[in-house]
C-alpha atoms as a PDB file:
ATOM      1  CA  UNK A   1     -20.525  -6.451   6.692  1.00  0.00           C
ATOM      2  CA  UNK A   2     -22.496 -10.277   6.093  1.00  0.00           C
ATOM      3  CA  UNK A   3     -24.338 -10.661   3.355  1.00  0.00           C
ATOM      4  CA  UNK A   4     -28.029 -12.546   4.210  1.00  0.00           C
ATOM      5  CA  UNK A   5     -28.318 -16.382   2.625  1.00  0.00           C
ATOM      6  CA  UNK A   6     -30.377 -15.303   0.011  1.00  0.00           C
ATOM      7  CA  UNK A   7     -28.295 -12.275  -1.232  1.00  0.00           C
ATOM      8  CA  UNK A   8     -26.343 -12.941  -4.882  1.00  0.00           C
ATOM      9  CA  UNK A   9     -22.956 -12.377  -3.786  1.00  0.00           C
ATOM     10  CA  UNK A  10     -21.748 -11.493  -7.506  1.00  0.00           C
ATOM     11  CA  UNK A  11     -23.071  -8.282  -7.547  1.00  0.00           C
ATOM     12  CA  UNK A  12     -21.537  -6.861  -4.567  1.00  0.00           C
ATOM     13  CA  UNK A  13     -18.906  -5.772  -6.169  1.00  0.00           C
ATOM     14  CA  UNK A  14     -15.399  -5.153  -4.891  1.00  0.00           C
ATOM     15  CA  UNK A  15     -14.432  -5.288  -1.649  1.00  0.00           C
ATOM     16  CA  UNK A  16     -11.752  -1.573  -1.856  1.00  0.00           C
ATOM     17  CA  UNK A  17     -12.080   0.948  -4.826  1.00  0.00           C
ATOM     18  CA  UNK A  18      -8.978   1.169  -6.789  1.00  0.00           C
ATOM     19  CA  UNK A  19      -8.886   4.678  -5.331  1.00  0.00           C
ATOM     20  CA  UNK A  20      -8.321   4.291  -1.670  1.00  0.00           C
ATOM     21  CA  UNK A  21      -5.418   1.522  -2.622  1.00  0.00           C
ATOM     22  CA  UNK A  22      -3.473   3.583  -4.154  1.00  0.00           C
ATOM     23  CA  UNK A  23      -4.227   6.601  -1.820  1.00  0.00           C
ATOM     24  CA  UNK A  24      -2.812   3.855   0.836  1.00  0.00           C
ATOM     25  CA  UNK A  25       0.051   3.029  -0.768  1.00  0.00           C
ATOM     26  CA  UNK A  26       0.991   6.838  -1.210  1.00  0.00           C
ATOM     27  CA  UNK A  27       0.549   7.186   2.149  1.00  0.00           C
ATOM     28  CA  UNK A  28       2.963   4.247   2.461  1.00  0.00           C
ATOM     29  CA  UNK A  29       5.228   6.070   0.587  1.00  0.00           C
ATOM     30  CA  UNK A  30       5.301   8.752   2.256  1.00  0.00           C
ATOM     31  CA  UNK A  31       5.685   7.264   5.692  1.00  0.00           C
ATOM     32  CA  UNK A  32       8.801   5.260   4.557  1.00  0.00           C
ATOM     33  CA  UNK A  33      10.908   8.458   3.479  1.00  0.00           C
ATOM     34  CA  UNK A  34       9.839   9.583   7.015  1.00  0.00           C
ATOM     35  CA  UNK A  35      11.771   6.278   8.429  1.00  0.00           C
ATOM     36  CA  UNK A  36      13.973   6.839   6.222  1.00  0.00           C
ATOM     37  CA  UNK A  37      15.156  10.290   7.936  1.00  0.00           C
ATOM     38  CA  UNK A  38      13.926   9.316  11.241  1.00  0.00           C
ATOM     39  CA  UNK A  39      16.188   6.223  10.933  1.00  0.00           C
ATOM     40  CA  UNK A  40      19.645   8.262   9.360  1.00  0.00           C
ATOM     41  CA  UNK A  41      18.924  11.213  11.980  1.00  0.00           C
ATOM     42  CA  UNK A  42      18.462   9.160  14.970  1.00  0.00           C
ATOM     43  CA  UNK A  43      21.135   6.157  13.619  1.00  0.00           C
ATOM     44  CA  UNK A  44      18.571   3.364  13.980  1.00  0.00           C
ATOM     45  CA  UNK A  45      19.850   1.097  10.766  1.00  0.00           C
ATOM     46  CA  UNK A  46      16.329  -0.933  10.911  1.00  0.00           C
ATOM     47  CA  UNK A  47      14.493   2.152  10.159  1.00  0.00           C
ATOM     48  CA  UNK A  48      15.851   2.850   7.044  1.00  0.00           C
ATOM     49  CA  UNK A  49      15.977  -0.707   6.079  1.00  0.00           C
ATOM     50  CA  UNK A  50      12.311  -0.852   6.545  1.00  0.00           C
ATOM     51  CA  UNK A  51      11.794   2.502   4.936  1.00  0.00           C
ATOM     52  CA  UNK A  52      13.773   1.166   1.612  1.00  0.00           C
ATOM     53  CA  UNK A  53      11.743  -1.985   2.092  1.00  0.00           C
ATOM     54  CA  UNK A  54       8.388   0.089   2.052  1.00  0.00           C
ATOM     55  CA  UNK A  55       9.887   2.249  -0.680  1.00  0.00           C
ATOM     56  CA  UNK A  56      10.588  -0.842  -3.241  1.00  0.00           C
ATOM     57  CA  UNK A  57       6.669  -2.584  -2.285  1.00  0.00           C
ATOM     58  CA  UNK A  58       5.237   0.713  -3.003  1.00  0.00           C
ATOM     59  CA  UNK A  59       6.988   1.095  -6.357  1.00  0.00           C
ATOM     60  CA  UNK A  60       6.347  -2.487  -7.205  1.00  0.00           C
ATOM     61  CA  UNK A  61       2.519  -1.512  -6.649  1.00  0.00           C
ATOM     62  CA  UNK A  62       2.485   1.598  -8.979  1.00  0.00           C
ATOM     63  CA  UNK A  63       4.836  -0.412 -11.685  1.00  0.00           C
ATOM     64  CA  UNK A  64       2.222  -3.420 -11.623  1.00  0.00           C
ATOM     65  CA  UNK A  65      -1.057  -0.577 -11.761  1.00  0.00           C
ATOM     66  CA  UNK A  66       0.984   1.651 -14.522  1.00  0.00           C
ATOM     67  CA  UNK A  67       1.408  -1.291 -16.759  1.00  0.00           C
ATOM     68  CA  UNK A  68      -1.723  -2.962 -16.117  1.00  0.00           C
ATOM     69  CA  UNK A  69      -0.230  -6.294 -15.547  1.00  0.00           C
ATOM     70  CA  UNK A  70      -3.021  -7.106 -13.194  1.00  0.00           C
END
């Protein structure tokens, strides 16, 4: 959405609540154990590879929010 010339910018706030980030990255999660087991049952090596991948970004995510290293 554009914001008109004479609109303060600063006050509109954040572009994604914290909420529907993580919700993402859950979702994330979830979908890379599903490669995961689509990858081992049907013996397609990238698959899991890209399932661990998602696996270790989504962890790195909730590691960096737990701590509040941010």
């Amino acid at each position: 959405m554009r914001y008109r010339e004479v609109e303060d910018v600063s006050a509109l706030g954040p572009p994604i609540a914290d909420h529907l980030a993580d919700a993402t990255v859950f979702v994330t999660l979830l979908i890379s154990i599903l490669f995961i087991a689509m990858g081992r049952f049907g013996r397609q090596r990238w698959l899991v590879h890209w399932g661990g991948l998602s696996i270790v970004a989504c962890l790195a995510y909730f590691f960096v929010v737990a701590t509040d290293a941010v």
